[in-house]
Protein backbone atom coordinates (compact mmCIF):
# COMPACT_ATOMS: atom_id res chain seq x y z
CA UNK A 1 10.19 143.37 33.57
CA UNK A 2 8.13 143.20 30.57
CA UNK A 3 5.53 140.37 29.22
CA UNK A 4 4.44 139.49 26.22
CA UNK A 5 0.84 140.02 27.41
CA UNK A 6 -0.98 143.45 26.40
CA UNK A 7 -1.35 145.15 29.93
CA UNK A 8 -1.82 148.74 30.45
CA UNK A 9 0.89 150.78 32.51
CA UNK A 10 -1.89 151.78 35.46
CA UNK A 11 -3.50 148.16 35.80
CA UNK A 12 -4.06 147.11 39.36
CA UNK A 13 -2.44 143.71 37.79
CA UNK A 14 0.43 143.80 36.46
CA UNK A 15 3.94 141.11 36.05
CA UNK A 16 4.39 142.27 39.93
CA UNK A 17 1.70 141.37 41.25
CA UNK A 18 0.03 138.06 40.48
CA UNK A 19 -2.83 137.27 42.94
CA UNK A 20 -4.66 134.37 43.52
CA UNK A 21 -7.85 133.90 43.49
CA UNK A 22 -10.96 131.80 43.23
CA UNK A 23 -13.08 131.84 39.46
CA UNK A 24 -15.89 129.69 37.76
CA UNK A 25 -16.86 129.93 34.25
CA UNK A 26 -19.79 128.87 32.84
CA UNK A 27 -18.25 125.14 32.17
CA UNK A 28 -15.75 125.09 34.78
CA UNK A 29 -16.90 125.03 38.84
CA UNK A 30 -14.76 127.20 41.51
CA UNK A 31 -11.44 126.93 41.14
CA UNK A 32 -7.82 128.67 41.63
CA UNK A 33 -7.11 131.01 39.04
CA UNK A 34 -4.05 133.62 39.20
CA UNK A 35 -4.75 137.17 37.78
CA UNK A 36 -2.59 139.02 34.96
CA UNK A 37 -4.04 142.25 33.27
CA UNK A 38 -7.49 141.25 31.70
CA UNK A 39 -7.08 137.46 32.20
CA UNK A 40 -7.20 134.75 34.59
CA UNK A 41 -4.68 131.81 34.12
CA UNK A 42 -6.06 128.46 35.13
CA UNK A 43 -3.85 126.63 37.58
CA UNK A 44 -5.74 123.44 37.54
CA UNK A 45 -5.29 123.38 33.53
CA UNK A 46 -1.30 124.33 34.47
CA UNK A 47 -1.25 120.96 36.42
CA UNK A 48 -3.30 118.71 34.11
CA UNK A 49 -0.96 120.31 31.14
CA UNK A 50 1.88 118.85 33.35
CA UNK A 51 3.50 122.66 33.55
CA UNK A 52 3.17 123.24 37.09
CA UNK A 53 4.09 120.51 39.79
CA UNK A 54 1.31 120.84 42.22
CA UNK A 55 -0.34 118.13 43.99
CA UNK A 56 -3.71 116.76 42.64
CA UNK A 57 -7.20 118.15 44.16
CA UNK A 58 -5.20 121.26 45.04
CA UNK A 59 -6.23 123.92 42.79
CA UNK A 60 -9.60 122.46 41.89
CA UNK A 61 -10.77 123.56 45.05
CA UNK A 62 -13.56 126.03 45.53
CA UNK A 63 -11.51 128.06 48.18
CA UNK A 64 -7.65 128.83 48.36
CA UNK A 65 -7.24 127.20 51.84
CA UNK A 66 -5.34 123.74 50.40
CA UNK A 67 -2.91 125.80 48.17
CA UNK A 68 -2.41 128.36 50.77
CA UNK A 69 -1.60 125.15 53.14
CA UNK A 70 1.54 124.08 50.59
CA UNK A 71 3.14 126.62 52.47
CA UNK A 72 4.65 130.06 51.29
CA UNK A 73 7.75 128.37 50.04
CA UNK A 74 5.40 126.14 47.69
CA UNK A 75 3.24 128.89 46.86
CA UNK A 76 5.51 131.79 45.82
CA UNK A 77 7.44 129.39 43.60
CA UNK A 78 3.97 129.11 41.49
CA UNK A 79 3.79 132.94 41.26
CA UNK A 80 7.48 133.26 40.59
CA UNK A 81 7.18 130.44 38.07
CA UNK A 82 4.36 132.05 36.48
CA UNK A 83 6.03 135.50 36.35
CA UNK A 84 8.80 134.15 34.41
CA UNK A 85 7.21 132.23 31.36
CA UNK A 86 5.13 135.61 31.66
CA UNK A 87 7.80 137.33 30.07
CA UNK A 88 9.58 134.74 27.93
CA UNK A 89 8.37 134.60 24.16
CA UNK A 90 8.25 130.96 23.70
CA UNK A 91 6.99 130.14 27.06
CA UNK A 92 4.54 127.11 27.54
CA UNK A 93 1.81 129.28 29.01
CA UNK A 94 1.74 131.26 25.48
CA UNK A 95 1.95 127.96 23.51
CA UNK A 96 -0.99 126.74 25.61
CA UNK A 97 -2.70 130.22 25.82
CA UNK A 98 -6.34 128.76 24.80
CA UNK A 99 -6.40 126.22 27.01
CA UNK A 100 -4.63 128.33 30.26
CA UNK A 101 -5.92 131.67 30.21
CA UNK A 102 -9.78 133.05 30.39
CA UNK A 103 -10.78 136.42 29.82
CA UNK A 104 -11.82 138.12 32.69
CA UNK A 105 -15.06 139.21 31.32
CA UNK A 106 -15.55 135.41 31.01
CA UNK A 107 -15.20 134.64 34.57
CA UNK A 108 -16.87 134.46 38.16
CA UNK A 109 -15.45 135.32 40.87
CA UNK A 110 -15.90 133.96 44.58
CA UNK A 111 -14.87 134.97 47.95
CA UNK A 112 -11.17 133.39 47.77
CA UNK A 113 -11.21 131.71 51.24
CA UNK A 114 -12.87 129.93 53.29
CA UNK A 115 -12.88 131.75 56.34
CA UNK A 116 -13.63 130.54 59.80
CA UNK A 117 -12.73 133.30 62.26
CA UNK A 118 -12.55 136.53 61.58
CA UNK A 119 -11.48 139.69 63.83
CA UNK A 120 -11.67 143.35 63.46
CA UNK A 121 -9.10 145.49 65.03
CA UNK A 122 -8.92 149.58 65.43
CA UNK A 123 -5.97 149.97 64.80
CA UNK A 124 -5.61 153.73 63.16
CA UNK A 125 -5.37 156.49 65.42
CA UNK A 126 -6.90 159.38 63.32
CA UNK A 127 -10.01 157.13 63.48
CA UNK A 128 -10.30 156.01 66.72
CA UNK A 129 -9.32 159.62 67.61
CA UNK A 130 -12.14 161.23 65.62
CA UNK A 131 -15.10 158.71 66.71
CA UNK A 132 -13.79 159.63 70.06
CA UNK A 133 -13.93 163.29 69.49
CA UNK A 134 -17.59 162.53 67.89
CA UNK A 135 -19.12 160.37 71.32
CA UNK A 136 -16.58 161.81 73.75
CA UNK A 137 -15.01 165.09 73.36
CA UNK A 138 -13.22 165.57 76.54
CA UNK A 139 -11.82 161.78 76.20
CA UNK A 140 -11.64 160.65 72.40
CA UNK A 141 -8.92 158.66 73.12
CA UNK A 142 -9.06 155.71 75.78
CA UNK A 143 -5.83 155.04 78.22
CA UNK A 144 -5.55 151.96 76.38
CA UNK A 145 -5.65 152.55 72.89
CA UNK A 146 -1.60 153.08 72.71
CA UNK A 147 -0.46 150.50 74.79
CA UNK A 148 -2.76 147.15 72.84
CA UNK A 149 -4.39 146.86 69.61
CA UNK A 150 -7.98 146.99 70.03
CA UNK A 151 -10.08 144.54 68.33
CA UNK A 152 -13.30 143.12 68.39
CA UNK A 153 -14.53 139.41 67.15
CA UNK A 154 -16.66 139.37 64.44
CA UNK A 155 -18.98 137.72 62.00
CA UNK A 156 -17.42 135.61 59.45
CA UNK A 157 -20.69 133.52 57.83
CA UNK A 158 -21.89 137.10 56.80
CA UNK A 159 -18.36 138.30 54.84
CA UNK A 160 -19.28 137.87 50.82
CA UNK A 161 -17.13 138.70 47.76
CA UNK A 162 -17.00 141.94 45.94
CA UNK A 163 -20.53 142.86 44.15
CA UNK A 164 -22.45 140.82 45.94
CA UNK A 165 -25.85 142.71 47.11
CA UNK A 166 -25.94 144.60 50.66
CA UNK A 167 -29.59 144.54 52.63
CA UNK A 168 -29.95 147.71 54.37
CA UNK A 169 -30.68 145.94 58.05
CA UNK A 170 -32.69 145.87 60.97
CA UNK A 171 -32.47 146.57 64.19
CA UNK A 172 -33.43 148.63 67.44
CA UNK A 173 -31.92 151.76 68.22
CA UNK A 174 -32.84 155.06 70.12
CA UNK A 175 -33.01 158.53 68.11
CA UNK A 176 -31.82 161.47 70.05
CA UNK A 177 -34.99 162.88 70.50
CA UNK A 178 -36.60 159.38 71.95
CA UNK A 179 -36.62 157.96 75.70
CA UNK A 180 -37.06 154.71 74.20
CA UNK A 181 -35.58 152.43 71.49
CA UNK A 182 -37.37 151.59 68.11
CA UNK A 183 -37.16 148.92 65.94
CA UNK A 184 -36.57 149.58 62.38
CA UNK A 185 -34.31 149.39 59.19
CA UNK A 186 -30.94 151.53 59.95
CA UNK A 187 -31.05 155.03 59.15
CA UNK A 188 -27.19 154.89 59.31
CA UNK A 189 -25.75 152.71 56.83
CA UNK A 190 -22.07 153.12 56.76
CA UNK A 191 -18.67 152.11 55.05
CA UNK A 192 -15.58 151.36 56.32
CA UNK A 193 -12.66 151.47 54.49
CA UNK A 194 -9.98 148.57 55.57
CA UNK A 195 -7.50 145.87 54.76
CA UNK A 196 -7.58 142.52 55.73
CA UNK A 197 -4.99 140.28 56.39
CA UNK A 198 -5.26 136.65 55.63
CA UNK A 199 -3.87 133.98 57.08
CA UNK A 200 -1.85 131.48 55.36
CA UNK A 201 -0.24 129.02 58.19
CA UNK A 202 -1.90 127.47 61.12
CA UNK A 203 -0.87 128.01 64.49
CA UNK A 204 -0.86 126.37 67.31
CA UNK A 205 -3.05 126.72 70.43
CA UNK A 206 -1.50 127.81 73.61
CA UNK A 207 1.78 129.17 71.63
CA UNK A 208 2.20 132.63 70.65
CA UNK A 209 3.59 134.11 67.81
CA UNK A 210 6.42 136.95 68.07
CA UNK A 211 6.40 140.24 65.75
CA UNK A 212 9.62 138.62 64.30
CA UNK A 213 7.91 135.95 62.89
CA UNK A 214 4.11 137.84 62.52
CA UNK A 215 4.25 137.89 58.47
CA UNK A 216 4.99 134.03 58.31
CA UNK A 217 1.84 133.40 58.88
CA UNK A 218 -0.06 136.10 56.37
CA UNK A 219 -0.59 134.79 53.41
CA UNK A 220 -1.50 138.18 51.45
CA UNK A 221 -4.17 141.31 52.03
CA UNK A 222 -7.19 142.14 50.24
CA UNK A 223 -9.60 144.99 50.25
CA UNK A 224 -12.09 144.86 53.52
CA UNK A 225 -15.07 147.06 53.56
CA UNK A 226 -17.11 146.61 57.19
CA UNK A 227 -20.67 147.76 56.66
CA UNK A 228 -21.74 149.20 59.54
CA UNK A 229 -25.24 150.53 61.16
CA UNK A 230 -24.21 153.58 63.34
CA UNK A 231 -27.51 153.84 65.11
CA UNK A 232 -27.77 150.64 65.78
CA UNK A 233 -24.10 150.09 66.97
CA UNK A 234 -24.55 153.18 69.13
CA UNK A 235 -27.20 152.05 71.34
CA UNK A 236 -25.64 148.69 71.40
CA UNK A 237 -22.07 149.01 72.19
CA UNK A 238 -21.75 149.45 75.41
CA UNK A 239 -20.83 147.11 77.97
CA UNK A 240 -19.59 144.51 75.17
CA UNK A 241 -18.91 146.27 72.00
CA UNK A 242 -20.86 145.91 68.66
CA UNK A 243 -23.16 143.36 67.37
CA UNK A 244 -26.02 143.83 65.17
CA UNK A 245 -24.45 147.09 64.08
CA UNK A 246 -21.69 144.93 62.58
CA UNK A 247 -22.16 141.58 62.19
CA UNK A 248 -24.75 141.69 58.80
CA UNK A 249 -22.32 142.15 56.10
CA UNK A 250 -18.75 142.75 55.14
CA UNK A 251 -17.19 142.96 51.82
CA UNK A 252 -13.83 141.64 50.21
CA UNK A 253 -12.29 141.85 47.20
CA UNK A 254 -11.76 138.46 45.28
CA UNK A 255 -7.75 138.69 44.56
CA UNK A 256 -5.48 138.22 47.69
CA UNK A 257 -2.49 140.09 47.01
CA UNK A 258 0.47 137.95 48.23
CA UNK A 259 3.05 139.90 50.97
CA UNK A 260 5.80 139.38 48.11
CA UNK A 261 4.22 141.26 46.21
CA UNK A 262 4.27 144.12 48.16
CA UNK A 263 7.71 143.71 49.71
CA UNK A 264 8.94 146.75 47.16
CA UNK A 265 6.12 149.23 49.25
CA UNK A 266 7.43 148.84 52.50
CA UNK A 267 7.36 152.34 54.18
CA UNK A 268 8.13 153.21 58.38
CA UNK A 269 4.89 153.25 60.17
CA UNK A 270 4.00 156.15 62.86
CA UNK A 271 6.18 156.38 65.50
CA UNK A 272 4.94 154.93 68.78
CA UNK A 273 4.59 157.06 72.25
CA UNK A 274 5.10 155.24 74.73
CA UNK A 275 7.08 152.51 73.25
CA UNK A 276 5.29 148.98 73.50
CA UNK A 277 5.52 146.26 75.63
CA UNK A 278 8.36 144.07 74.74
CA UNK A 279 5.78 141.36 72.71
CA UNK A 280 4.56 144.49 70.66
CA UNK A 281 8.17 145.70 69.65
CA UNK A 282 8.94 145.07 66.08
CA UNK A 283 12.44 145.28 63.75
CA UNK A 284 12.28 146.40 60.59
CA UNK A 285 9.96 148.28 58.06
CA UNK A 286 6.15 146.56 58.35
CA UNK A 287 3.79 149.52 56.89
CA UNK A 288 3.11 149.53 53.17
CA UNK A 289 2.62 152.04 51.33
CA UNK A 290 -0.95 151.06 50.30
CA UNK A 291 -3.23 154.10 48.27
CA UNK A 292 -7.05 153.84 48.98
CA UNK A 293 -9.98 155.31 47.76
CA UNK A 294 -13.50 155.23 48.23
CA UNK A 295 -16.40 156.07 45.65
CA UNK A 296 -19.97 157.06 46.64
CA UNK A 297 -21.95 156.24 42.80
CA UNK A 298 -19.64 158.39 40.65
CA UNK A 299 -18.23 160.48 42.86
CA UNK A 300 -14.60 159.77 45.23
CA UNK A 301 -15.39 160.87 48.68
CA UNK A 302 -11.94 159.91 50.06
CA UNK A 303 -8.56 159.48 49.50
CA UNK A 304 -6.43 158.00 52.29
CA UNK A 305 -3.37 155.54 53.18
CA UNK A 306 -2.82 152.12 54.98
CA UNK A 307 0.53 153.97 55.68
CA UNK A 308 -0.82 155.29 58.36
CA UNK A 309 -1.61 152.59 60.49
CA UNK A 310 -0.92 152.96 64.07
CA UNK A 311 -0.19 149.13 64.31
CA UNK A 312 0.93 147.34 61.85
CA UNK A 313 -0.51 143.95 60.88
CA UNK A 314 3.08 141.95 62.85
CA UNK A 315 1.67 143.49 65.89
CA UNK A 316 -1.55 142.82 65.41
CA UNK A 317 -0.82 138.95 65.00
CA UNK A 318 1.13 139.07 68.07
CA UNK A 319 -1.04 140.33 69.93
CA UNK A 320 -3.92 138.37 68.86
CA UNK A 321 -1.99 134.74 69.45
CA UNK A 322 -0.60 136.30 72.87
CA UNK A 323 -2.82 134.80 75.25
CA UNK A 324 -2.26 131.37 73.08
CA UNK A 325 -5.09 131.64 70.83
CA UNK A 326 -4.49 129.66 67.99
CA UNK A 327 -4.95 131.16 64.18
CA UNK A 328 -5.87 128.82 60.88
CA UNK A 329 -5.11 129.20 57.45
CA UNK A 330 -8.19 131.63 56.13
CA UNK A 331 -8.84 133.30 59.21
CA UNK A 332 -8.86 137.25 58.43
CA UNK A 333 -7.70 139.65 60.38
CA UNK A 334 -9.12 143.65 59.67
CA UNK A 335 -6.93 146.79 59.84
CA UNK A 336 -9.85 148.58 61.01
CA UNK A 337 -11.37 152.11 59.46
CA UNK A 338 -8.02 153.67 57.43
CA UNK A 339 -7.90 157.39 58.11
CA UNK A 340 -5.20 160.09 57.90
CA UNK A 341 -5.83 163.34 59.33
CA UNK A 342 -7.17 165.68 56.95
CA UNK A 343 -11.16 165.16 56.49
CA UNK A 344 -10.50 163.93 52.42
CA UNK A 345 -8.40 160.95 54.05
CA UNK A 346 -11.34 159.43 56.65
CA UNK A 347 -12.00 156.46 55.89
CA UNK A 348 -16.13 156.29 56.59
CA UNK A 349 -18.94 158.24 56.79
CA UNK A 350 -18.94 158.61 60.06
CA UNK A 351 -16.05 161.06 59.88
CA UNK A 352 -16.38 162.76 56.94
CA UNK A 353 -20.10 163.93 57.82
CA UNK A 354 -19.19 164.15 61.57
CA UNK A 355 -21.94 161.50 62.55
CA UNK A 356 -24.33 163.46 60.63
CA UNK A 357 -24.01 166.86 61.43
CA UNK A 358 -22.32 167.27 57.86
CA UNK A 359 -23.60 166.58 54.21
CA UNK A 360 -21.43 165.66 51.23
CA UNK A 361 -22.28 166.69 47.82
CA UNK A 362 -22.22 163.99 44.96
CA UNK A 363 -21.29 165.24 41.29
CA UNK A 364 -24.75 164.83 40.62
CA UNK A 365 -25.98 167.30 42.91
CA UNK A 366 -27.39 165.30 45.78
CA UNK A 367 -25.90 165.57 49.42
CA UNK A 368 -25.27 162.45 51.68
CA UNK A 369 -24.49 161.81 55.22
CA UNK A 370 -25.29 158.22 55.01
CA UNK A 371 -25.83 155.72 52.56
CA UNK A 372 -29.10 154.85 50.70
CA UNK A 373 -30.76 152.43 48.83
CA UNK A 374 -29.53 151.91 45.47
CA UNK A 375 -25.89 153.89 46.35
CA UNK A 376 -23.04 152.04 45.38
CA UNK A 377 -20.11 151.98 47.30
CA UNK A 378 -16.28 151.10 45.57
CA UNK A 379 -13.16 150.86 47.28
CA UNK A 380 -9.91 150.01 45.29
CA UNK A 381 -6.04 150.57 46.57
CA UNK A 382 -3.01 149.53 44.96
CA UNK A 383 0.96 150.61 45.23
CA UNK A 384 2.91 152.20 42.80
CA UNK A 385 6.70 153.26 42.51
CA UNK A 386 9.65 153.34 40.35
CA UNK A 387 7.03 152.14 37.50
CA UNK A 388 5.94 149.28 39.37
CA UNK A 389 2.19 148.71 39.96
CA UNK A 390 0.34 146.37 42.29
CA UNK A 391 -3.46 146.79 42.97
CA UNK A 392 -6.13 144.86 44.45
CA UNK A 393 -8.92 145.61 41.75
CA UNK A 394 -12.11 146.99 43.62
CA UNK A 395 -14.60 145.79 46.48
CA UNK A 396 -18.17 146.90 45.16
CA UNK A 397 -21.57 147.05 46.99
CA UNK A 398 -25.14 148.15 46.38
CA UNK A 399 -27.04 148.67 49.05
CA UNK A 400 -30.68 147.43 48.57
């Protein structure tokens, strides 16, 4: 499929992919915007031109949430609309090019949803399998952890788009050499390399959703990077799980990348031992064949997959609406830390220093084992095969 549109073979957004997203310019407020190459074409100004038939005080929104609520029918016949006069020569988006498409370098972007719930799961089992073997050596791996994907509740008023500043925070912990906790900025500032799922179709409380029927309500994923304050989260964890340690900042990046896009990167997941309750069983291929990375400054410090995933994101839906809890459109739902199991494919600090105990060298020269001020932390993924390309850009964040 080719366009008339100057786009590099290795750009993260290419004919295949068209995300949406939410821009601004300098005389236009928060709106939707769908991403091609080095430009951003303006659906509002696709309406008003009368080339797209969308409903009014739709796309001139400052959060995806009322497109996303057309419905995926609705919504992929925009994308699939736009992907066609993408690659016809007298199409009315290159007739109106001036008035339809900005330059990305032009452009603002915001955090593309608004979210109001947002959960965390744990769902890879080189991770949870190596911060066992860190904390608990003779049991790294709980009883539990095959038979349910774990997950924890967390903060959505604190999740902010890509490149927005990250405040090193505050909290108490207890070193290993105290009897009692302190109170003081984090002396383990962490990354965490994830997905996140978002949701594109409300459900309803007190019904569950089945694995068959999981993806119908995921709108697309983006890039999910949960900050985390090890020493902090240590000494808080237990009985309830993490708070303070997690709840001050996650990162996302701004274009959700749709589930048809991805549908040519479908790959088999892991295979599961012991086989799942019946709700948990799933049909079909639901991994994707998603390639991550994560840069420290200048330097890569990982390379991993969200191929690996234990659980897949049609189990972890189904498992999350089991009990009847009810999902709405912009709700995300995390993979949880993305690890494979060689140390270059860990998916935080955390692993790749073993808490600590190792340093990583920087192409500069300096060693790490956790983040500090003024470090700069980049994630970016996309999919690639048969000369196909579909990215998700980058999720950026300087820790002050």
């Amino acid at each position: 499929m080719n366009t008339w549109l100057d786009i590099a073979v290795d750009c993260d957004f290419s004919i295949y992919n068209l995300p949406f997203g939410i821009f601004s310019t300098h005389k236009k407020k928060p709106q939707v915007g769908v991403r091609i190459g080095n430009y951003v074409i303006d659906l509002e100004q696709t309406r008003k031109l009368g080339l797209l038939n969308i409903p009014r005080n739709i796309c001139n929104q400052s959060s995806l949430n009322p497109f996303i609520g057309l419905g995926k029918k609705r919504t992929n016949a925009v994308r699939m609309q736009l992907q066609e006069w993408l690659t016809q020569e007298n199409s009315p988006l290159k007739r109106h090019f001036d008035h339809v498409f900005h330059k990305i370098s032009d452009v603002k972007m915001h955090l593309p949803v608004k979210i109001g719930d947002y959960t965390d799961f744990y769902s890879s089992i080189e991770h949870a399998t190596n911060a066992g073997k860190i904390f608990r050596p003779d049991n790294p791996l709980y009883p539990n952890w095959k038979h349910i994907p774990i997950a924890y509740h967390g903060r959505a008023s604190s999740i902010v788009v890509s490149g927005t500043p990250i405040y090193r925070p505050q909290g108490q912990f207890k070193p290993a050499d105290a009897q009692t906790p302190i109170f003081g900025y984090t002396k383990e500032l962490d990354f965490e390399l994830e997905i996140g799922a978002i949701i594109g179709r409300n459900s309803e409380h007190g019904k569950s959703i089945s694995t068959a029927e999981a993806e119908e309500y995921v709108f697309g994923l983006v890039l999910f990077n949960d900050w985390s304050a090890r020493d902090i989260q240590r000494w808080e964890t237990l009985p309830l799980g993490p708070f303070l340690g997690k709840n001050f900042a996650s990162s996302i990046s701004p274009w959700v990348v749709t589930l048809e896009a991805l549908e040519g990167f479908r790959v088999q997941g892991p295979i599961q031992e012991p086989q799942p309750l019946p709700y948990l069983q799933v049909e079909g291929i639901r991994n994707f064949d998603i390639q991550l990375s994560a840069k420290l400054n200048e330097t890569t410090i990982t390379n991993t997959n969200f191929k690996f995933m234990y659980w897949n994101i049609a189990q972890q839906v189904a498992h999350h609406t089991v009990n009847g809890c009810n999902l709405k459109i912009g709700d995300i739902l995390a993979s949880g830390t993305i690890s494979g199991s060689k140390v270059g494919s860990f998916g935080s600090l955390l692993e790749l220093t073993w808490a600590g105990k190792n340093q990583i060298t920087l192409t500069n020269g300096e060693t790490r084992t956790y983040l500090e001020n003024g470090d700069t932390l980049t994630l970016a993924g996309f999919c690639e095969k048969g000369g196909k390309r579909v990215g998700f850009g980058e999720v950026v964040g300087q820790i002050i």
